[in-house]
N, C-alpha and C. Protein backbone atom coordinates (compact mmCIF):
# COMPACT_ATOMS: atom_id res chain seq x y z
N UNK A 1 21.80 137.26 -190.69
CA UNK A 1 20.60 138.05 -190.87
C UNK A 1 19.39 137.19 -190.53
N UNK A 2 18.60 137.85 -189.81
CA UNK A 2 17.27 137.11 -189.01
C UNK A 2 16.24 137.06 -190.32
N UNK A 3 15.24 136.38 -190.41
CA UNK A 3 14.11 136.61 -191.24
C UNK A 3 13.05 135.41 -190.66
N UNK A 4 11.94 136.33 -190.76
CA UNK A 4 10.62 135.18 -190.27
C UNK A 4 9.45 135.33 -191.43
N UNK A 5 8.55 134.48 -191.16
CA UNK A 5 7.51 134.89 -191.86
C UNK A 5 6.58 135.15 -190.73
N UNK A 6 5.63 134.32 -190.35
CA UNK A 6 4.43 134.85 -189.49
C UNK A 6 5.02 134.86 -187.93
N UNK A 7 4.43 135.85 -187.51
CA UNK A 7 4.83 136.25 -186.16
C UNK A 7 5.17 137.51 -185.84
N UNK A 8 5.93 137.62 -185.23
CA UNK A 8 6.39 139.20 -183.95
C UNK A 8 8.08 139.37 -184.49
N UNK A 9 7.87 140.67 -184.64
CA UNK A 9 9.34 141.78 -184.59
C UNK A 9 9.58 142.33 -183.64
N UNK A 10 10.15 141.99 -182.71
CA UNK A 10 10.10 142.75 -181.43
C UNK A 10 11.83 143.32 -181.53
N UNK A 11 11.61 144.44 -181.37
CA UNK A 11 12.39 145.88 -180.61
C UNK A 11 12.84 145.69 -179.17
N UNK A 12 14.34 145.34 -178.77
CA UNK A 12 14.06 145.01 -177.38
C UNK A 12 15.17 146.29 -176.79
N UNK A 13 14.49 146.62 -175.84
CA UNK A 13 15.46 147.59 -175.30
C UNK A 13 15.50 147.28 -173.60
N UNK A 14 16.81 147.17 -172.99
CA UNK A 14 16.83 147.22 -171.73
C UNK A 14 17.40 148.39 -170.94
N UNK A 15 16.27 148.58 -169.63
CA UNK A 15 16.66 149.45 -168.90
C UNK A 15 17.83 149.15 -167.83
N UNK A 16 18.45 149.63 -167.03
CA UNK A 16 19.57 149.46 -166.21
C UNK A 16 19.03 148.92 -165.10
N UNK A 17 17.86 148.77 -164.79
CA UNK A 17 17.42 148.20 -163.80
C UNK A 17 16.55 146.68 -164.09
N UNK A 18 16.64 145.87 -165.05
CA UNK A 18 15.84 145.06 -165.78
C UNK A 18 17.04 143.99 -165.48
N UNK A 19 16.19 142.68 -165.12
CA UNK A 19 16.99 141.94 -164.58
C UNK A 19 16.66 140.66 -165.59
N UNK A 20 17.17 139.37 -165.44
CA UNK A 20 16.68 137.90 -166.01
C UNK A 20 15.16 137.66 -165.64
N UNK A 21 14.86 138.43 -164.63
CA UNK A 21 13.31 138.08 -164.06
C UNK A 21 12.21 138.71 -164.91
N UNK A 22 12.81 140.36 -165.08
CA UNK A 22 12.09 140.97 -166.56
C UNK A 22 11.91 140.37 -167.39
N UNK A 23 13.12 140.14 -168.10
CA UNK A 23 12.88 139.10 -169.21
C UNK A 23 12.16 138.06 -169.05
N UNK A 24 12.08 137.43 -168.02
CA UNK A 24 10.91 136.09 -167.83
C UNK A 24 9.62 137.02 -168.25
N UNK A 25 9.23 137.83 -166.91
CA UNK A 25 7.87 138.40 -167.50
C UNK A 25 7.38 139.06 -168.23
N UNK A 26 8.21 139.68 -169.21
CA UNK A 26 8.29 140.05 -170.93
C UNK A 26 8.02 139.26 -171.32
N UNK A 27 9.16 137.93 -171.46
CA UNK A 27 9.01 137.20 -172.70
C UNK A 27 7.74 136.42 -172.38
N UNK A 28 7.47 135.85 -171.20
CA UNK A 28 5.83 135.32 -170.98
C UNK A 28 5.03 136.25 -171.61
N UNK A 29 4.58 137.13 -171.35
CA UNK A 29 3.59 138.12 -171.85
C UNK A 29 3.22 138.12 -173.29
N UNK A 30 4.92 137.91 -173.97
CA UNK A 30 4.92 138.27 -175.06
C UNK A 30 4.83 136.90 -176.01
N UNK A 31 4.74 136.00 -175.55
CA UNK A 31 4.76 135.01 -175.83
C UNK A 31 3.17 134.33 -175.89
N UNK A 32 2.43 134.91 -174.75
CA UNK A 32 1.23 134.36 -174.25
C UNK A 32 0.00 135.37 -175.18
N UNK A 33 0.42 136.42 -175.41
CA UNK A 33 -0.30 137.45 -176.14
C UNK A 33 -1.61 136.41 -177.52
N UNK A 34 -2.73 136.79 -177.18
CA UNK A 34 -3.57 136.45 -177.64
C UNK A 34 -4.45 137.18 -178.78
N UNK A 35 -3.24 137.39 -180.04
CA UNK A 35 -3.64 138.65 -181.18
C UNK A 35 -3.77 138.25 -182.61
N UNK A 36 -3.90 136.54 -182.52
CA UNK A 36 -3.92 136.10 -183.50
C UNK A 36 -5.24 135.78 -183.66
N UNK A 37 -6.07 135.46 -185.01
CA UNK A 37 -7.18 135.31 -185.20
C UNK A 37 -7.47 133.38 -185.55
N UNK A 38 -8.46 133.21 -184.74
CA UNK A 38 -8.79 131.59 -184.67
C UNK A 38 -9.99 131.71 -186.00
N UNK A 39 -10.34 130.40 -186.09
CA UNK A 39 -10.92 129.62 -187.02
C UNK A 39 -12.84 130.70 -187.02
N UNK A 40 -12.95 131.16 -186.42
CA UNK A 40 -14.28 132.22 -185.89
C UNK A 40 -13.68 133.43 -186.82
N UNK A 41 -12.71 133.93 -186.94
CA UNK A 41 -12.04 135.08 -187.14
C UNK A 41 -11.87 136.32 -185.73
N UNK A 42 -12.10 135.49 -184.42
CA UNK A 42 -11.89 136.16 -183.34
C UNK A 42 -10.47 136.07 -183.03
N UNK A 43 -10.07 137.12 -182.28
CA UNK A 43 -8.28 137.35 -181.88
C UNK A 43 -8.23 136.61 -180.45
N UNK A 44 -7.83 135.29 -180.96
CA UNK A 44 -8.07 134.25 -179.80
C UNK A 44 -6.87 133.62 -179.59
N UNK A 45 -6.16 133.57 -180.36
CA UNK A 45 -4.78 133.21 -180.57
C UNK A 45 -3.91 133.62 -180.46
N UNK A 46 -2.82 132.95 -179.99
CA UNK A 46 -1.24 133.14 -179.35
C UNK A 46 0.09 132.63 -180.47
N UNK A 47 1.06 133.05 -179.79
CA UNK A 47 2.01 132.75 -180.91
C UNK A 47 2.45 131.66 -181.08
N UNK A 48 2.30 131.23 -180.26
CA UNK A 48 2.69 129.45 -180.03
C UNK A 48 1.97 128.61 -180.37
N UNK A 49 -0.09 129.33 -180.31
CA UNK A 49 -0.85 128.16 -181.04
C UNK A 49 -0.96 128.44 -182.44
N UNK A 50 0.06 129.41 -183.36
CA UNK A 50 -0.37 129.76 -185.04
C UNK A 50 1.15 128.77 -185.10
N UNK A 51 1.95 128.56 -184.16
CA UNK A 51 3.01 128.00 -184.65
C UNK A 51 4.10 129.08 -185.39
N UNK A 52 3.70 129.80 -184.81
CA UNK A 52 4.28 131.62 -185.02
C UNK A 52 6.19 131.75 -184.34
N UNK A 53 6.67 133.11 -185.28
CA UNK A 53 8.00 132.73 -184.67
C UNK A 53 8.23 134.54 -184.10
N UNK A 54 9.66 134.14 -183.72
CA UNK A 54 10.15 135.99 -183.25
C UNK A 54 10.91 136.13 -184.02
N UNK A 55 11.12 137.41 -184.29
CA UNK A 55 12.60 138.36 -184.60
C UNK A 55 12.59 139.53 -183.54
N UNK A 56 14.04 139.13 -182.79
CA UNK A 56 14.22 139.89 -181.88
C UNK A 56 15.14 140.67 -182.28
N UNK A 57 15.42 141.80 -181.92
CA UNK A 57 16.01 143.11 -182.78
C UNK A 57 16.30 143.96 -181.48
N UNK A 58 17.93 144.13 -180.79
CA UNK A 58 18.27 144.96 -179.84
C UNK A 58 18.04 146.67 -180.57
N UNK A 59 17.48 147.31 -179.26
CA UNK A 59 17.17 148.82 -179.78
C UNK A 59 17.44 149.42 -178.96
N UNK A 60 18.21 150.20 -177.95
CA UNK A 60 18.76 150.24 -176.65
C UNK A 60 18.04 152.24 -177.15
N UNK A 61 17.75 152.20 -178.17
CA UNK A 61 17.31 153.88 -178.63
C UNK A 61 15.80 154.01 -178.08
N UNK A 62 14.97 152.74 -177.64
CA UNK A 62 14.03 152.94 -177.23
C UNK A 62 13.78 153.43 -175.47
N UNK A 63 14.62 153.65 -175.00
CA UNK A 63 15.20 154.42 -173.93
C UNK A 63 15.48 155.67 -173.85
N UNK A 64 15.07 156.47 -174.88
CA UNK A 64 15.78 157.90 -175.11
C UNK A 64 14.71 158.29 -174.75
N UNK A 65 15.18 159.80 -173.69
CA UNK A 65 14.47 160.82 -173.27
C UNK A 65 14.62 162.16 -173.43
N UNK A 66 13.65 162.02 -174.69
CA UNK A 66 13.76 163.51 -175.45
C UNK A 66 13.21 164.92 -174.45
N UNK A 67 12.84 164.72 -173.38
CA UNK A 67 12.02 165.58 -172.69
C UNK A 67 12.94 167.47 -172.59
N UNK A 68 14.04 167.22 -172.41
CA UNK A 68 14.66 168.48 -172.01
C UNK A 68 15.81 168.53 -173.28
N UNK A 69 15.75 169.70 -173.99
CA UNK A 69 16.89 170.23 -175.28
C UNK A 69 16.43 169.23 -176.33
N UNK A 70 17.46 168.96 -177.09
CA UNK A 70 17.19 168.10 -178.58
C UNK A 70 18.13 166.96 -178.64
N UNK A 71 18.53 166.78 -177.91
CA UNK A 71 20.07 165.67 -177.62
C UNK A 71 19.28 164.52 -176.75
N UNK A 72 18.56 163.49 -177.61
CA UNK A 72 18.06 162.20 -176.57
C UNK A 72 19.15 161.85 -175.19
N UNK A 73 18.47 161.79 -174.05
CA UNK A 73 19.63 161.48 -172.97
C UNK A 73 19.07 159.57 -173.34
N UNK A 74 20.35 158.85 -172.61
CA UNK A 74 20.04 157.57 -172.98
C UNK A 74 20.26 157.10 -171.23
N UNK A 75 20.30 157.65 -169.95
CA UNK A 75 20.92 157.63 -168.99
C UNK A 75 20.17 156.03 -168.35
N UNK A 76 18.59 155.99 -168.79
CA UNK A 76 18.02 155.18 -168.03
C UNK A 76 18.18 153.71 -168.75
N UNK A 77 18.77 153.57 -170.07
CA UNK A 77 19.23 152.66 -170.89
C UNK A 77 20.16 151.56 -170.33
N UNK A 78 20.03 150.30 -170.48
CA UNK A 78 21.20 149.52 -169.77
C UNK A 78 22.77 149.82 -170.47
N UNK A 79 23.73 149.72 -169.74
CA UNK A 79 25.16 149.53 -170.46
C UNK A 79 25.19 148.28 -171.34
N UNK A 80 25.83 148.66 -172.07
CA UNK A 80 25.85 147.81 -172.95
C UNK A 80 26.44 146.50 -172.81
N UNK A 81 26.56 145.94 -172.14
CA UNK A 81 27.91 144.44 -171.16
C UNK A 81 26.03 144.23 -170.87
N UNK A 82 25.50 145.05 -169.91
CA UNK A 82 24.45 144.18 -169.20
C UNK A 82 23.31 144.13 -170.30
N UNK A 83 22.64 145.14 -171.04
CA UNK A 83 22.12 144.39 -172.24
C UNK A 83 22.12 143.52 -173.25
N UNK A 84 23.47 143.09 -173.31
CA UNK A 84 23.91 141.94 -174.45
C UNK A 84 23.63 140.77 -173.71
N UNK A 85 23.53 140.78 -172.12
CA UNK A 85 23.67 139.33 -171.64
C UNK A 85 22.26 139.30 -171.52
N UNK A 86 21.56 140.76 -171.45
CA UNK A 86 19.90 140.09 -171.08
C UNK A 86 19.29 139.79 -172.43
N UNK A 87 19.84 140.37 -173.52
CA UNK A 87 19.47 140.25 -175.32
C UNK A 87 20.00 138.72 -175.39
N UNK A 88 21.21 138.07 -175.09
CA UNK A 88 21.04 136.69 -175.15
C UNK A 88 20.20 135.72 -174.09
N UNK A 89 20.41 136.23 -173.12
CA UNK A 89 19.32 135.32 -172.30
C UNK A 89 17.94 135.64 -172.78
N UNK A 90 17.34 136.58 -173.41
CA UNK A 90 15.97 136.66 -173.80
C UNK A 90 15.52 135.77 -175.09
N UNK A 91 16.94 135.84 -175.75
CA UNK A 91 16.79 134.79 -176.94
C UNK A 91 16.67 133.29 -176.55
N UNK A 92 17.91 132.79 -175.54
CA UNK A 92 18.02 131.62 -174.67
C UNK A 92 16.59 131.01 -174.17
N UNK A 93 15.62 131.67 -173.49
CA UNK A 93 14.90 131.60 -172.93
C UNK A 93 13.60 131.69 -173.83
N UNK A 94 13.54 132.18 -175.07
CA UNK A 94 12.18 132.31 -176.21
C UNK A 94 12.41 130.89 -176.76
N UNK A 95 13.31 130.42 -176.74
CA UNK A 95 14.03 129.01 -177.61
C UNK A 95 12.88 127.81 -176.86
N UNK A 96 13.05 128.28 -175.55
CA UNK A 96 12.42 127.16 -174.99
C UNK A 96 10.81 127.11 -175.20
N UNK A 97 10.74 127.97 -176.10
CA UNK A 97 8.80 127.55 -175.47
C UNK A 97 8.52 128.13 -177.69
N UNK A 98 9.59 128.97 -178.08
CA UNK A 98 9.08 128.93 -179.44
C UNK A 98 9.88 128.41 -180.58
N UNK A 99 9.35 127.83 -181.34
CA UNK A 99 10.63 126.72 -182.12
C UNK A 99 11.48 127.56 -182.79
N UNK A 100 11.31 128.92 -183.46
CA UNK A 100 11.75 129.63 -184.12
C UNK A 100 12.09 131.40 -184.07
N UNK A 101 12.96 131.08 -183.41
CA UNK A 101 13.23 132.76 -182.26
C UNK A 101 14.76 133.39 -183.51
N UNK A 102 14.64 133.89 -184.65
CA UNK A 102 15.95 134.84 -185.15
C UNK A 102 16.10 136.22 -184.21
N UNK A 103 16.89 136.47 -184.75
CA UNK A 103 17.70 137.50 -183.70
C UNK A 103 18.95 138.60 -184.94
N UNK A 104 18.87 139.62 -184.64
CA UNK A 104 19.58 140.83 -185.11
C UNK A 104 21.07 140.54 -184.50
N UNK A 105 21.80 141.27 -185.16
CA UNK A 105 23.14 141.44 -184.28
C UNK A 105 23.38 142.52 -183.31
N UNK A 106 23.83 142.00 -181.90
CA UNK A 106 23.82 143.09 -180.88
C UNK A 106 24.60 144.44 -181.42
N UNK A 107 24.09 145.60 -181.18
CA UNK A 107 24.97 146.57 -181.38
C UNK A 107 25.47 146.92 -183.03
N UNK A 108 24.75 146.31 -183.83
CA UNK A 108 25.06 146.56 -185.31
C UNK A 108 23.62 147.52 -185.58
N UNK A 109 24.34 148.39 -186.56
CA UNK A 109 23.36 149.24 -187.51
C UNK A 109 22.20 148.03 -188.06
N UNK A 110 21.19 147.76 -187.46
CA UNK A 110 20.17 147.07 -188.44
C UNK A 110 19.42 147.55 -189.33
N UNK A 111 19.31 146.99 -190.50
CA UNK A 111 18.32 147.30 -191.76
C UNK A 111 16.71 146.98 -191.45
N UNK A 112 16.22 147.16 -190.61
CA UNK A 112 14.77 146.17 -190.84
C UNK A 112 13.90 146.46 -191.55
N UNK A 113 13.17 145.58 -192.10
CA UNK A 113 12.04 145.62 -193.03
C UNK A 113 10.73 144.84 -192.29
N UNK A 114 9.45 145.28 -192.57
CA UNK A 114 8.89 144.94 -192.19
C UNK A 114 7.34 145.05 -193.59
């Protein structure tokens, strides 16, 4: 079981077309994001300069397209073989730049709290 204190819960869901390169420019983005508040009380800060961590949390439900009937289609969602390898390489790859990256279990019912 993952647990952080300060920092990001991120929800990760991959599409079928989302490659290792996505994940680079996700996890940059998400990494570089400047929403923390500096010593001014301005949102000047990143996660890396609060010394901030992740919890990454696979959600493959954030792909559902409720648009037509009541039955979410999940069609544009990755299979599940190719999301587990981009859910570990996204973890693999947060390691390197944040000291403290937890992680959910792929494909398990998660509890989260927030």
């Amino acid at each position: 079981m993952g647990a952080i204190d300060r920092g990001f819960l991120v929800l990760l869901g991959f599409a079928s077309t989302d490659t290792e390169e996505t994940v680079h420019r996700m996890a940059d983005k998400m990494m570089r994001l400047r929403i923390f508040s500096d010593e001014n009380d301005k949102i000047n800060l990143s996660l890396r300069d609060v010394g901030g961590a992740l919890l990454l949390v696979s959600q493959f439900t954030l792909y559902a397209d409720c648009r037509k009937g009541n039955r979410p289609n999940f069609t544009q969602a990755a299979l599940p073989a190719q999301a587990q390898a981009l859910y570990e390489y996204c973890k693999t790859y947060c390691r390197q730049t944040i000291e403290t990256v937890e992680s959910g279990i792929f494909g398990a019912d998660m509890q989260v709290a927030l």
